[in-house]
N, C-alpha and C. Protein backbone atom coordinates (compact mmCIF):
# COMPACT_ATOMS: atom_id res chain seq x y z
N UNK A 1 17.87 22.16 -29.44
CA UNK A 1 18.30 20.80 -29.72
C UNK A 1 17.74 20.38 -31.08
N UNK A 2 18.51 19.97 -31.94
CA UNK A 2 18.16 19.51 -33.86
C UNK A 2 17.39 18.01 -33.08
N UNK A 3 16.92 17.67 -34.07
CA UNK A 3 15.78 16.41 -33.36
C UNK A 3 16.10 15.61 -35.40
N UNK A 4 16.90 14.30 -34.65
CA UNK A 4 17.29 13.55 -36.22
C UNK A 4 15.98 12.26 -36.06
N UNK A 5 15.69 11.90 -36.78
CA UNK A 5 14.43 10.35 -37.06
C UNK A 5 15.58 9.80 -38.12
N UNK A 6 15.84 8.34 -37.83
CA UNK A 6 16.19 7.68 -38.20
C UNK A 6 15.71 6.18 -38.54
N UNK A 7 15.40 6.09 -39.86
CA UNK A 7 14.34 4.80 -40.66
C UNK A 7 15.22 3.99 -40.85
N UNK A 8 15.26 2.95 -40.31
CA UNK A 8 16.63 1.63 -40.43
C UNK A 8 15.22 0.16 -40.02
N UNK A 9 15.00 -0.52 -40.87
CA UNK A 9 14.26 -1.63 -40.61
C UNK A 9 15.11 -2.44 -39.68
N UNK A 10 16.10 -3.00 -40.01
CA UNK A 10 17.31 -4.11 -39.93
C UNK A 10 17.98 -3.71 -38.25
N UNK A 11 17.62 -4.33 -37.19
CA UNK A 11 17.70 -3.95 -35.91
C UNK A 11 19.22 -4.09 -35.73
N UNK A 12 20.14 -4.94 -36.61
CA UNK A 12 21.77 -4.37 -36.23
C UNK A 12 21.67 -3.46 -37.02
N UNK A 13 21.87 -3.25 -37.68
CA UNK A 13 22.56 -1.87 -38.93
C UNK A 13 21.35 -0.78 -37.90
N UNK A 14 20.34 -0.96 -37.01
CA UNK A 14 19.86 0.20 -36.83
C UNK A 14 20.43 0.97 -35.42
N UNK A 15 20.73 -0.49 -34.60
CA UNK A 15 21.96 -0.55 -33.26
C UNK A 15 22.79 0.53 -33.94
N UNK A 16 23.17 -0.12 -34.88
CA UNK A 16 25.31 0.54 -35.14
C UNK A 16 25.06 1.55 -35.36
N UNK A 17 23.96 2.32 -36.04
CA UNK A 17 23.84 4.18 -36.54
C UNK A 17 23.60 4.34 -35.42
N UNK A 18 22.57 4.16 -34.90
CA UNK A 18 22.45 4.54 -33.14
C UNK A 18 23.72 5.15 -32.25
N UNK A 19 24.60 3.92 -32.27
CA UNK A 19 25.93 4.25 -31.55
C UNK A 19 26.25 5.22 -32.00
N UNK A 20 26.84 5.19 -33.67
CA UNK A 20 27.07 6.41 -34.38
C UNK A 20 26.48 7.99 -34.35
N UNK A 21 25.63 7.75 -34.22
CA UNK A 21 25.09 9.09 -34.12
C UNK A 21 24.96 9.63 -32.59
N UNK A 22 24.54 9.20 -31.47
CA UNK A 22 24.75 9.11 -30.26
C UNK A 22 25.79 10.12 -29.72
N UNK A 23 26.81 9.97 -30.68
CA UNK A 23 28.26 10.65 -30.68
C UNK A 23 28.51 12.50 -30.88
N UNK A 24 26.86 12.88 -31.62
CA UNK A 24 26.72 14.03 -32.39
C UNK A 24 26.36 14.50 -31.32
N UNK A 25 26.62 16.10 -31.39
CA UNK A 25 26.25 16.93 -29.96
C UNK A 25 25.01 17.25 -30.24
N UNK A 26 24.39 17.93 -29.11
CA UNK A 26 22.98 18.66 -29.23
C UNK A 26 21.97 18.00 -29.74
N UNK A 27 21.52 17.06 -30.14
CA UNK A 27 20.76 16.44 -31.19
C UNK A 27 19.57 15.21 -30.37
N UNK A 28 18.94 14.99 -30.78
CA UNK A 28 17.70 14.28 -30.08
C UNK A 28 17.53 13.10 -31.70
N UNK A 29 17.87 11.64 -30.84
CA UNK A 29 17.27 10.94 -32.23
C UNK A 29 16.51 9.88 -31.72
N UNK A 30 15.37 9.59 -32.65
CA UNK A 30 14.17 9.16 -32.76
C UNK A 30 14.55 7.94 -33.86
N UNK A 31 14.63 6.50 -33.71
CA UNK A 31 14.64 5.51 -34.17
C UNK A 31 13.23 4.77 -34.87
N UNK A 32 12.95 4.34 -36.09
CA UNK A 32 11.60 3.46 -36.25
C UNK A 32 12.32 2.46 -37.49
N UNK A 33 11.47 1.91 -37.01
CA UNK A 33 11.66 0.45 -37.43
C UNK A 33 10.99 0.38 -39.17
N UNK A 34 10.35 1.49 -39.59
CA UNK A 34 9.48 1.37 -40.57
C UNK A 34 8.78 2.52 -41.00
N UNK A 35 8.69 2.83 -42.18
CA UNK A 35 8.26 4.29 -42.47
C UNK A 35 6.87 5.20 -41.95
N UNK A 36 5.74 3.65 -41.90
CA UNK A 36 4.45 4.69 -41.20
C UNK A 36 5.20 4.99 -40.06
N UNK A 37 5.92 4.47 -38.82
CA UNK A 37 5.82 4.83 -37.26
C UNK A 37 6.61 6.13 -37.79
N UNK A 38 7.20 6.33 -38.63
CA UNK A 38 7.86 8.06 -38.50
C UNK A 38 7.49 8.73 -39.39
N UNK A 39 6.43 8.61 -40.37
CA UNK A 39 5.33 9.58 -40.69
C UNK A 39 4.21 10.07 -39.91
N UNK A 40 4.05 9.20 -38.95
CA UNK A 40 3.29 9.34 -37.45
C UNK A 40 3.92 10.21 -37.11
N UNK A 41 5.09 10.69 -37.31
CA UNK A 41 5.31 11.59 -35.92
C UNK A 41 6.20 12.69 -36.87
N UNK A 42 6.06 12.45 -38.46
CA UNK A 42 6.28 13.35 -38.71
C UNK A 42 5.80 14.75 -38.55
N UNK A 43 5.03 15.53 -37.70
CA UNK A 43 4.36 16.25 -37.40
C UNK A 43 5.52 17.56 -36.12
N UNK A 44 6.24 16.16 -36.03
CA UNK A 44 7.74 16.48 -34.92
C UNK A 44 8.60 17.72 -35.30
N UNK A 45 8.47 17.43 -36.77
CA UNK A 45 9.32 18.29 -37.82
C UNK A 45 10.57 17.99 -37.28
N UNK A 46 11.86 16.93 -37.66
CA UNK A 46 12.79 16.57 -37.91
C UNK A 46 14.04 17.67 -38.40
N UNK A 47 14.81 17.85 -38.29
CA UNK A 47 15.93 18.70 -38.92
C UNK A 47 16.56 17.87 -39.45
N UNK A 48 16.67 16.44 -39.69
CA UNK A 48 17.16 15.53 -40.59
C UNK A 48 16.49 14.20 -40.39
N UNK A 49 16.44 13.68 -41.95
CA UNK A 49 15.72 12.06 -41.94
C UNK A 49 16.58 11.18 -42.61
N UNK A 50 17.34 10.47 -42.15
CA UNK A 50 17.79 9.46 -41.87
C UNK A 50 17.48 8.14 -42.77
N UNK A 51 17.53 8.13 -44.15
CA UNK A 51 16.17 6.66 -45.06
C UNK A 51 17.52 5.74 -45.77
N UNK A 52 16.57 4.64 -45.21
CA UNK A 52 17.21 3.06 -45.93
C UNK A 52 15.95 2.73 -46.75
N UNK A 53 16.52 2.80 -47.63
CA UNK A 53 15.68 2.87 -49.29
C UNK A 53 14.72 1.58 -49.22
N UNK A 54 15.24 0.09 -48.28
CA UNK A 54 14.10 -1.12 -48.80
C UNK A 54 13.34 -1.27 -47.11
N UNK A 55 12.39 -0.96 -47.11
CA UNK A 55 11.49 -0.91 -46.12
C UNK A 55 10.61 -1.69 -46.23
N UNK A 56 10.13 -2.50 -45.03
CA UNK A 56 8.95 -3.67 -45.23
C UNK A 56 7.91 -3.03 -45.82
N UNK A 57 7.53 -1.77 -45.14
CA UNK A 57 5.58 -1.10 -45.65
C UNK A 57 5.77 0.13 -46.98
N UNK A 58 7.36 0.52 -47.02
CA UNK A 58 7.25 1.74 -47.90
C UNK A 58 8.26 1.98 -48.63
N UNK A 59 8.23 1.95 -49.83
CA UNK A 59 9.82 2.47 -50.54
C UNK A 59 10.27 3.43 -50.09
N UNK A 60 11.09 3.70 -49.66
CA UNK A 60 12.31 4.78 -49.69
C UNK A 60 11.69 5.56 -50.39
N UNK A 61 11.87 5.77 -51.58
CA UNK A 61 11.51 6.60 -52.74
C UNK A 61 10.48 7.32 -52.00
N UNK A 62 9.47 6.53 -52.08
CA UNK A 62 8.15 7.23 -51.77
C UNK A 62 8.27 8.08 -50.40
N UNK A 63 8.79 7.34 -49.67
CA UNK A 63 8.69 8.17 -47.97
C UNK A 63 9.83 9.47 -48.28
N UNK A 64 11.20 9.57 -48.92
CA UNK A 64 11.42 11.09 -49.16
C UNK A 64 10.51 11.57 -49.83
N UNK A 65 9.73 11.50 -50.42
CA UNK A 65 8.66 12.26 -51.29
C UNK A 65 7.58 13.05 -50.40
N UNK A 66 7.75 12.37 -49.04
CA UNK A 66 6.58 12.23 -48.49
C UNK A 66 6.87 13.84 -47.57
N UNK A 67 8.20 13.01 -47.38
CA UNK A 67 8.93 14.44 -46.61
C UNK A 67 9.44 15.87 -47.38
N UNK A 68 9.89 15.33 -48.27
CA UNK A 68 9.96 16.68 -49.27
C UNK A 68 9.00 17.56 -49.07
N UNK A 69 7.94 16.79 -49.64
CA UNK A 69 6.64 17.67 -49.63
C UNK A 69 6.37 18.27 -48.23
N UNK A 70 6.51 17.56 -47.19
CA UNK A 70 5.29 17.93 -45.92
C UNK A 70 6.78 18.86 -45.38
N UNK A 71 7.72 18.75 -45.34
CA UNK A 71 9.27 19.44 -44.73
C UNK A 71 10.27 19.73 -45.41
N UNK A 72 9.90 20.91 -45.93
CA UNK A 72 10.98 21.17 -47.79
C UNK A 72 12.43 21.67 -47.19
N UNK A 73 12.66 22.09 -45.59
CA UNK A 73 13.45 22.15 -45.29
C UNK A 73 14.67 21.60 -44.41
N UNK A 74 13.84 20.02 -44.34
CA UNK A 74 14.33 18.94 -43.60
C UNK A 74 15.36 18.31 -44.66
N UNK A 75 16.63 18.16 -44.32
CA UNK A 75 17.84 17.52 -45.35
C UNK A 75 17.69 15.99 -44.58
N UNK A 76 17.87 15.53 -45.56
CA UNK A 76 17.56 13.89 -45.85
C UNK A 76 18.91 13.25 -46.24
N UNK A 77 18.93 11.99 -45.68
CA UNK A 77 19.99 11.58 -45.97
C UNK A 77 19.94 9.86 -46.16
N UNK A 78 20.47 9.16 -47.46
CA UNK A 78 20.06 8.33 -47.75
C UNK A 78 21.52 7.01 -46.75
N UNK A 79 20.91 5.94 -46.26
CA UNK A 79 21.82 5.08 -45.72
C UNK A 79 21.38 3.65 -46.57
N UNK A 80 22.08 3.24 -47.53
CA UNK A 80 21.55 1.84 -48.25
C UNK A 80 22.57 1.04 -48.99
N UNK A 81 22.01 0.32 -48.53
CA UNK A 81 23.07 -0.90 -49.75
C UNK A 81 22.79 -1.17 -51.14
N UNK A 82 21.98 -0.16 -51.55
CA UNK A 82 21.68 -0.14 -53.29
C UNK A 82 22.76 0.69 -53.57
N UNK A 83 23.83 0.23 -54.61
CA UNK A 83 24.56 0.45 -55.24
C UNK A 83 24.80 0.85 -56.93
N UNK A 84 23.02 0.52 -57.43
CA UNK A 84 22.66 1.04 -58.36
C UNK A 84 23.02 2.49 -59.15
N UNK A 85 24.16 2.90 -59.90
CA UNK A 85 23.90 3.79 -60.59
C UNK A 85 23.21 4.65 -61.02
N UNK A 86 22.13 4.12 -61.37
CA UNK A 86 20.57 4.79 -62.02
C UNK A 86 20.04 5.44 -60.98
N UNK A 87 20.15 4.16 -59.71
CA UNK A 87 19.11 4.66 -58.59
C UNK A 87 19.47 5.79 -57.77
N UNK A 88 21.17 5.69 -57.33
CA UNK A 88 21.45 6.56 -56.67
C UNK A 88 21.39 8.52 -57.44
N UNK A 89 21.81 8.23 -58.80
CA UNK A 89 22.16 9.18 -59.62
C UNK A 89 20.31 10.32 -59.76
N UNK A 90 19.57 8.98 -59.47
CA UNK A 90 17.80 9.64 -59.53
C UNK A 90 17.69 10.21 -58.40
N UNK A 91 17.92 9.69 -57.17
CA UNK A 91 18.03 10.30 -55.94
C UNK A 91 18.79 11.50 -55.27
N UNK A 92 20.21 11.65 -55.89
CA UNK A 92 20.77 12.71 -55.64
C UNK A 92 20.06 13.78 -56.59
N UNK A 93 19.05 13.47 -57.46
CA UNK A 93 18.86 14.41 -58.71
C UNK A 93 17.51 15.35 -58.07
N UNK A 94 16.72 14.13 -57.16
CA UNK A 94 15.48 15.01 -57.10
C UNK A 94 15.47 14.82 -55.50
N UNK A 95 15.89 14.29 -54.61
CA UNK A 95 15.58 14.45 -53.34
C UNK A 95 17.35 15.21 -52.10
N UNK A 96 18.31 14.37 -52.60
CA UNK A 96 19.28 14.51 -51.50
C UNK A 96 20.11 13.88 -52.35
N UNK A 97 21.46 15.26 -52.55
CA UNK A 97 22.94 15.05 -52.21
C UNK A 97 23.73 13.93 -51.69
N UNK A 98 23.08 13.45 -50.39
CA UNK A 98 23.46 13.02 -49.35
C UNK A 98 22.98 11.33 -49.63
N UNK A 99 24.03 10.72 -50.25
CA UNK A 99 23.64 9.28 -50.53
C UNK A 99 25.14 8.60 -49.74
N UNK A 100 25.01 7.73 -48.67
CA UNK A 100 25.63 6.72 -48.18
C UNK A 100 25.67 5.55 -48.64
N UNK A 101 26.68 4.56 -48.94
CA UNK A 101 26.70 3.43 -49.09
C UNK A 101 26.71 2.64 -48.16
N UNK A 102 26.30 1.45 -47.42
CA UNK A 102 26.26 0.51 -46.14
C UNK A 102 27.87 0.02 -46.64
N UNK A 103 28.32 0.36 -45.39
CA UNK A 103 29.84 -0.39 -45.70
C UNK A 103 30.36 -0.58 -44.23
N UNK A 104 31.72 -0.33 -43.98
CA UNK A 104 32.02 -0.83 -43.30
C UNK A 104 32.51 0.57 -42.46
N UNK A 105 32.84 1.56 -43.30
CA UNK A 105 33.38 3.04 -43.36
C UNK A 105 31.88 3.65 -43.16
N UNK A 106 30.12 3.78 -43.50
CA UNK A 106 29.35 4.15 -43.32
C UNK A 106 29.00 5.35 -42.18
N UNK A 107 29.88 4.36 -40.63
CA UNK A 107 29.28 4.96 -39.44
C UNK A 107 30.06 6.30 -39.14
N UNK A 108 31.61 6.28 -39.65
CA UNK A 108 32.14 7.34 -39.18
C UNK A 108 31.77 8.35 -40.29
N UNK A 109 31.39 7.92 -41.70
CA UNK A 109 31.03 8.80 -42.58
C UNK A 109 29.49 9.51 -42.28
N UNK A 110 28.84 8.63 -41.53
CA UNK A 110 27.45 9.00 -41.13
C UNK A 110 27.81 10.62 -40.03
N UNK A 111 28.07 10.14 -39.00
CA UNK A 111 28.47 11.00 -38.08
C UNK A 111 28.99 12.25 -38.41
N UNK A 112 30.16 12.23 -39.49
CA UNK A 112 30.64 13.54 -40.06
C UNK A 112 29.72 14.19 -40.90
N UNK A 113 28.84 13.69 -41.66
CA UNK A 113 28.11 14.59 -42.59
C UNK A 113 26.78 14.93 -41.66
N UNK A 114 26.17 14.28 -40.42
CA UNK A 114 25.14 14.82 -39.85
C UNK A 114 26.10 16.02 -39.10
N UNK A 115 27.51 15.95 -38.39
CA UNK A 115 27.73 16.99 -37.96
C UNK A 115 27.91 18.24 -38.70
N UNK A 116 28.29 18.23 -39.59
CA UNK A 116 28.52 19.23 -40.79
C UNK A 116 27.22 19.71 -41.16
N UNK A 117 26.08 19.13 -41.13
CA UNK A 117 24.57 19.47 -41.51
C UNK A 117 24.30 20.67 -40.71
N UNK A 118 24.87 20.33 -39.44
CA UNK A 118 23.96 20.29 -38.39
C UNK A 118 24.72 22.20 -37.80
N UNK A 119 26.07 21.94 -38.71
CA UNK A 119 26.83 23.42 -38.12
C UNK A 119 25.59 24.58 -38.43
């Protein structure tokens, strides 16, 4: 069973991936509200992490960094409403491919690229 952690502060937008992902076969997912509770348990070793870039205790930025380092083979996948150019273009450059926009299209796009990860 792939075991996904998913970092969503925002308790609807963290509901709706929930549903969304729920949908993926085989898979075990682990919800936190905030980046320490799933560096806590990063120890789990994740087969995918799940990051919304504005977090009450931790940038985005920093927490893929965190994982890069400690799980170089865990694929990451960004879910955010930064629409920044710069930002996204830095992120696909040094951490993950895998940049989502929060939209309205997000959940079914979420679902297809964790299943495709996950083949």
């Amino acid at each position: 069973m792939k075991k996904i952690f998913l970092i969503e502060d925002n308790p609807t937008e963290g509901f709706l991936l929930r549903i969304a992902l729920s949908k993926v076969p085989n898979c075990e997912l682990h919800h936190f509200a905030n980046g320490q509770k799933m560096l806590d348990k990063l120890d789990e070793e994740p087969d995918i992490c799940i990051v919304d870039l504005n977090l009450p205790d931790i940038s985005g930025m920093e927490l893929m960094e965190i994982i890069k380092e400690a799980l170089p083979n865990c694929k990451i996948i960004v879910v955010s409403a930064e629409r920044n150019a710069e930002v996204i273009v830095k992120i696909q450059a040094t951490f993950t491919p895998y940049y989502l926009i929060k939209s309205d299209a997000v959940l079914k796009a979420l679902k297809v690229l964790v299943t495709d990860i996950l083949r």
